[in-house]
C-alpha atoms as a PDB file:
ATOM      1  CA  UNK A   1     -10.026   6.145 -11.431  1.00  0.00           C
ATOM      2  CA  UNK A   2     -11.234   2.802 -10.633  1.00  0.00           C
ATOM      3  CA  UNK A   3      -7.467   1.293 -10.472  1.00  0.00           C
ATOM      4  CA  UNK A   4      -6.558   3.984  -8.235  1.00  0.00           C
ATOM      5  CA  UNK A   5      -9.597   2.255  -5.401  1.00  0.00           C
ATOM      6  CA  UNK A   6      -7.801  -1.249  -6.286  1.00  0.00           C
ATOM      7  CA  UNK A   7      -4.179  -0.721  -6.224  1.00  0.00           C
ATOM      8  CA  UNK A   8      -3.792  -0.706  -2.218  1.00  0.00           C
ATOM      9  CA  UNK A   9      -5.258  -4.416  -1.888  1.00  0.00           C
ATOM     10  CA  UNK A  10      -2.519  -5.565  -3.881  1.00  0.00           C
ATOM     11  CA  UNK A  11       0.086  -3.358  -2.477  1.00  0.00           C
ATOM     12  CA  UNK A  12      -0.868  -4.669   1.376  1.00  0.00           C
ATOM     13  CA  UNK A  13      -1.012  -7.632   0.558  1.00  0.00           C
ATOM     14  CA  UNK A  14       2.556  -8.041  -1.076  1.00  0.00           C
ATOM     15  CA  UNK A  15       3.863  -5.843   2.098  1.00  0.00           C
ATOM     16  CA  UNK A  16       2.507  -8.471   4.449  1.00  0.00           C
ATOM     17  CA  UNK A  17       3.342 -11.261   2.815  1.00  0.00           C
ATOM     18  CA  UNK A  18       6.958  -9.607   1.915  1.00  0.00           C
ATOM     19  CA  UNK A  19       7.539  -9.231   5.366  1.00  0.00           C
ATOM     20  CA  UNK A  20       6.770 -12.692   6.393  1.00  0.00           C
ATOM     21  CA  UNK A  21      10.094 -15.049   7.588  1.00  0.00           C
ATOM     22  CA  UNK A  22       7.586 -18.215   7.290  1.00  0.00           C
ATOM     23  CA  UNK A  23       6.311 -17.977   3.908  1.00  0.00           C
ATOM     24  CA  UNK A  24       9.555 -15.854   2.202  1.00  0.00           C
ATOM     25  CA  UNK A  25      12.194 -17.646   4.280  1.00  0.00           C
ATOM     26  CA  UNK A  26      15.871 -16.246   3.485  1.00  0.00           C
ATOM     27  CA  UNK A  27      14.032 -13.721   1.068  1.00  0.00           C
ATOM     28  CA  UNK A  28      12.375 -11.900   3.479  1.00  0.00           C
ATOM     29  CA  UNK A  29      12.362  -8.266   2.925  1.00  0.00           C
ATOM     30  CA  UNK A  30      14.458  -6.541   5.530  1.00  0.00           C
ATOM     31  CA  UNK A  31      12.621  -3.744   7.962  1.00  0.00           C
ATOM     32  CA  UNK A  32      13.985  -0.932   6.026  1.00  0.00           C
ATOM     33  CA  UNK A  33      12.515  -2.136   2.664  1.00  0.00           C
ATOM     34  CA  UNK A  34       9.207  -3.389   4.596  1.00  0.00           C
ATOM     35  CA  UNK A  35       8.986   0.298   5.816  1.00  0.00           C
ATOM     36  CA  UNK A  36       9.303   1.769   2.922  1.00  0.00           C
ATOM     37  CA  UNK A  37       6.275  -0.324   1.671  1.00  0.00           C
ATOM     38  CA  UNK A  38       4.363   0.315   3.928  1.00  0.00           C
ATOM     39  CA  UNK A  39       4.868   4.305   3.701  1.00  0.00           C
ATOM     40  CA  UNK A  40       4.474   3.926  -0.207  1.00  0.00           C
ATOM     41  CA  UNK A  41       0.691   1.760   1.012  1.00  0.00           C
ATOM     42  CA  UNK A  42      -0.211   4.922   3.098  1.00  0.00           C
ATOM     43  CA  UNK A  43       0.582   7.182   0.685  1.00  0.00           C
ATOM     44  CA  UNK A  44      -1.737   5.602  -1.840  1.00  0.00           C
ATOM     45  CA  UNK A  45      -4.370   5.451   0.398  1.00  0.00           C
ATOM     46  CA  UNK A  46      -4.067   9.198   1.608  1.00  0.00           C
ATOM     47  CA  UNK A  47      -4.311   9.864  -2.176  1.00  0.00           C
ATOM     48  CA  UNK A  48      -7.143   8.067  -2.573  1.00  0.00           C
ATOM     49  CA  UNK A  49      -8.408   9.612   0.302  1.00  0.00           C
ATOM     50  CA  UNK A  50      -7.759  12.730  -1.592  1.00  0.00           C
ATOM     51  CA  UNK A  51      -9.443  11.956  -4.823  1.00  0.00           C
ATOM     52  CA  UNK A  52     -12.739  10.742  -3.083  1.00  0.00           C
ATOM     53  CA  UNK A  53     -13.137  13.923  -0.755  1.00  0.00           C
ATOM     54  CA  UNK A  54     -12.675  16.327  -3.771  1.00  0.00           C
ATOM     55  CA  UNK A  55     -14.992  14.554  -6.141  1.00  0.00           C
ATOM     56  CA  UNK A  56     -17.605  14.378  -3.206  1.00  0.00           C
ATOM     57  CA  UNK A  57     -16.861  18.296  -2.281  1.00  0.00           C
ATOM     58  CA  UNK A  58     -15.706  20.189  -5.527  1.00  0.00           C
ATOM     59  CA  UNK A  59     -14.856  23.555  -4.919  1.00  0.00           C
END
């Protein structure tokens, strides 16, 4: 349960710095794959969202 709260710091972080021509140079990830990362990042953190919400309010 614990991982679950860390995963998105890592995930963020390797979108930003994915998507960054400066640091990557010719490896940059392209918008499409940068997207994609980023919907992957919000869909962790919606779960997360998720999992907090229904261990704070069982029904």
């Amino acid at each position: 349960m614990i991982l679950s709260f860390v995963l998105p710091v890592p995930v963020i972080a390797l979108v930003l710095l994915g998507a960054h021509r400066k640091t990557m140079g010719d490896m940059v990830n392209r918008p499409f794959v940068t997207a994609l990362a980023v919907c992957a990042g919000v869909a962790i953190l919606a779960l997360n969202v998720v999992l907090i919400w229904t261990t704070v309010h069982p029904s």
